[in-house]
Protein backbone atom coordinates (compact mmCIF):
# COMPACT_ATOMS: atom_id res chain seq x y z
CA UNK A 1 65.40 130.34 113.18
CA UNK A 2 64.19 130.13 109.39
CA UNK A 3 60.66 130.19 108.56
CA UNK A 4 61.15 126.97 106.86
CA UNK A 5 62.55 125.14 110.63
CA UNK A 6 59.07 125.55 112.30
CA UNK A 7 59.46 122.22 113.99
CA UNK A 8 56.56 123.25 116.87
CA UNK A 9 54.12 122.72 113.86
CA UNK A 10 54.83 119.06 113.82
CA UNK A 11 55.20 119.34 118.01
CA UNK A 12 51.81 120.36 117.21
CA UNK A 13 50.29 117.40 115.83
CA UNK A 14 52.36 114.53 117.35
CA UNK A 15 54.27 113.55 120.55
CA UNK A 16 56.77 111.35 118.92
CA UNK A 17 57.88 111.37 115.74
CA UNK A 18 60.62 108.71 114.52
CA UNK A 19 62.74 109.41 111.63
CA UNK A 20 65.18 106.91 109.70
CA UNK A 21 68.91 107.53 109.86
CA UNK A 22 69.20 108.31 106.26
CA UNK A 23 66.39 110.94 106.62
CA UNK A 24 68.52 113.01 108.82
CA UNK A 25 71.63 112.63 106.84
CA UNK A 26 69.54 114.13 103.72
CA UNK A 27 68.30 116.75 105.83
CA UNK A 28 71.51 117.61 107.19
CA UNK A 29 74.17 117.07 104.99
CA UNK A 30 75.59 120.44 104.82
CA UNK A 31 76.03 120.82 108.67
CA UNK A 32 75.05 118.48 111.56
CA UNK A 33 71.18 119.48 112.32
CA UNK A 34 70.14 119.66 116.21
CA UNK A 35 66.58 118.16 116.35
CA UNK A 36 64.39 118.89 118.99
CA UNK A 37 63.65 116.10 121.90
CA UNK A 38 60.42 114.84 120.22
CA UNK A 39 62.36 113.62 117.25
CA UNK A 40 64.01 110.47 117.33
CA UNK A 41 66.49 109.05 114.95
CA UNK A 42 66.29 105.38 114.49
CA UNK A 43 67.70 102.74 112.74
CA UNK A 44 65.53 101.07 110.01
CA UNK A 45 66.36 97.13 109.45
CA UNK A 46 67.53 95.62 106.57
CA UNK A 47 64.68 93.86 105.11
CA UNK A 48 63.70 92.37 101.43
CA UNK A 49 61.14 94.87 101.36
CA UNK A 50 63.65 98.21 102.00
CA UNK A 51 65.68 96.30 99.40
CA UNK A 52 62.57 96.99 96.77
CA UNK A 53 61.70 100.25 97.84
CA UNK A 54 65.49 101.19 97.10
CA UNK A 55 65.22 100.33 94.16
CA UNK A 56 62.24 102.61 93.20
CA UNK A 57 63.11 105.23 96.10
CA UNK A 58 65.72 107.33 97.34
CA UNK A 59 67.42 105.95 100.69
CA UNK A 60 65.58 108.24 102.64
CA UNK A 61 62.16 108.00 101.47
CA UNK A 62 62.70 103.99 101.29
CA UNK A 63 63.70 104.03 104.78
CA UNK A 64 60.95 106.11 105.88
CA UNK A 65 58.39 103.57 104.16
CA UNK A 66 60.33 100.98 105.66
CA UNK A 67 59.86 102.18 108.93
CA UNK A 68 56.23 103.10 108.69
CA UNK A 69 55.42 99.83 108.13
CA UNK A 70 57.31 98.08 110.82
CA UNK A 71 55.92 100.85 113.51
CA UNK A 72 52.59 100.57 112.32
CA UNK A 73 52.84 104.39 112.28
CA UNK A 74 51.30 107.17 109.20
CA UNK A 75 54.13 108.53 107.53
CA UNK A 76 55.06 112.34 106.69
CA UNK A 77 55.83 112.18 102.75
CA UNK A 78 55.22 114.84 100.23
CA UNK A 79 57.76 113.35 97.60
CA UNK A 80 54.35 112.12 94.82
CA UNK A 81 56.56 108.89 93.91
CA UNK A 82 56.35 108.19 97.81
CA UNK A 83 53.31 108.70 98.49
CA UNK A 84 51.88 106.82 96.00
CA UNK A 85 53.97 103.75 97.23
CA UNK A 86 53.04 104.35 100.80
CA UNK A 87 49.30 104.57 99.99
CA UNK A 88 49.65 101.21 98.05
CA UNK A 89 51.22 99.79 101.06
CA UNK A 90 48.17 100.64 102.90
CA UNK A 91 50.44 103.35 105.21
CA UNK A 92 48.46 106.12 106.11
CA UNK A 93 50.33 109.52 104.75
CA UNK A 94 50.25 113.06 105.68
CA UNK A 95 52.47 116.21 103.83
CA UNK A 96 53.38 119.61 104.61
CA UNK A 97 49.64 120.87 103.38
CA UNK A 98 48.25 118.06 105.98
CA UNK A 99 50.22 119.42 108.75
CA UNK A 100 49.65 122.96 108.00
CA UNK A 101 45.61 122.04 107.73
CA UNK A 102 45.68 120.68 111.33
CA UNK A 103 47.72 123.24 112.50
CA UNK A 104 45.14 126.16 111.43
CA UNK A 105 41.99 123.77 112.83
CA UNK A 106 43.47 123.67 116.46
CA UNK A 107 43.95 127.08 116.31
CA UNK A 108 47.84 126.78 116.55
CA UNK A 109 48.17 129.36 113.64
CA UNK A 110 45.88 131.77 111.86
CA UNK A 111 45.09 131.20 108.07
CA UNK A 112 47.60 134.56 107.50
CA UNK A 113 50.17 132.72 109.31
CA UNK A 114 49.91 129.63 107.26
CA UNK A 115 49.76 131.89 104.01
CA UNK A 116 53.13 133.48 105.01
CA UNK A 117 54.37 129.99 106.08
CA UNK A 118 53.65 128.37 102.78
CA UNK A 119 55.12 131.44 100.40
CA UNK A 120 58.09 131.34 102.02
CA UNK A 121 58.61 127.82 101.85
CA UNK A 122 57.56 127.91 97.83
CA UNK A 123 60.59 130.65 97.86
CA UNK A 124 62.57 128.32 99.28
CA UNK A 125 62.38 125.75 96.96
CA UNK A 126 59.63 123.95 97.91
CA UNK A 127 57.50 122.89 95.07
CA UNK A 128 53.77 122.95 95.80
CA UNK A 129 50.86 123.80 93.76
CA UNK A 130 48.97 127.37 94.27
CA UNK A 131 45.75 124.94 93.87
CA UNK A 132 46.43 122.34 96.23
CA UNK A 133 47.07 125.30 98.88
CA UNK A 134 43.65 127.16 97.61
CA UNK A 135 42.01 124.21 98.17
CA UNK A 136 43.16 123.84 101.51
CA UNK A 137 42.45 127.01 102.47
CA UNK A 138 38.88 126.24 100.76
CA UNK A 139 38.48 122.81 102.79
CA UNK A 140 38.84 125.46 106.10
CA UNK A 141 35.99 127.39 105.28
């Protein structure tokens, strides 16, 4: 399993977690992706709203919004454009930083753990500020 597919992180932090179709088609595009049992895929309803968060928004990220809203449910977002939006929309959000915060106070991981976590996924692609994570790792002490 990659570094970057640490799924019991979010297992973690929530019991459920709901995820728009078009989410999982973005995340697995290049072959079909097996999600563990907490995960559910569902399908988000057309709505004026989706309509104008498509047209500022990817499909996923609009959906995700979209689905937030009608759950009544925080979202997971690290996309800025997104989160902004969400915020506005009064959705509570959390990233990958948020996650990786809560995981390290209940003692899930160690801080060492998280620093290896979080360097691999920046070597993977994932773009994330060396002071956002210092001050993370600042906020723990």
């Amino acid at each position: 399993m990659s570094d970057l597919k640490r799924f019991e992180y979010l297992r973690n932090i929530f019991t459920t977690i709901y995820i728009p179709q078009k989410v999982y088609d973005e995340i697995s595009y290049k072959k079909e992706l097996v999600l563990p049992d907490f995960i559910t895929i569902l399908k988000v309803k057309k709505s004026e709203r989706l309509q104008e968060l498509k047209i500022i928004l990817d499909d996923g990220e609009s959906e995700a919004i979209a689905l937030a809203l009608d759950k009544k449910l925080p979202l997971i977002i690290d996309e800025k454009k997104g989160r902004k939006i969400a915020l506005n929309l009064n959705i509570k959000i959390l990233g990958l930083l948020g996650i990786i915060y809560l995981n390290i106070k209940k003692e899930f991981i160690s801080k060492a753990e998280a620093r290896v976590f979080l360097k691999s996924a920046q070597a993977n692609g994932y773009r994330i500020s060396k002071t956002l994570i210092d001050n993370m790792f600042m906020a723990l002490k």
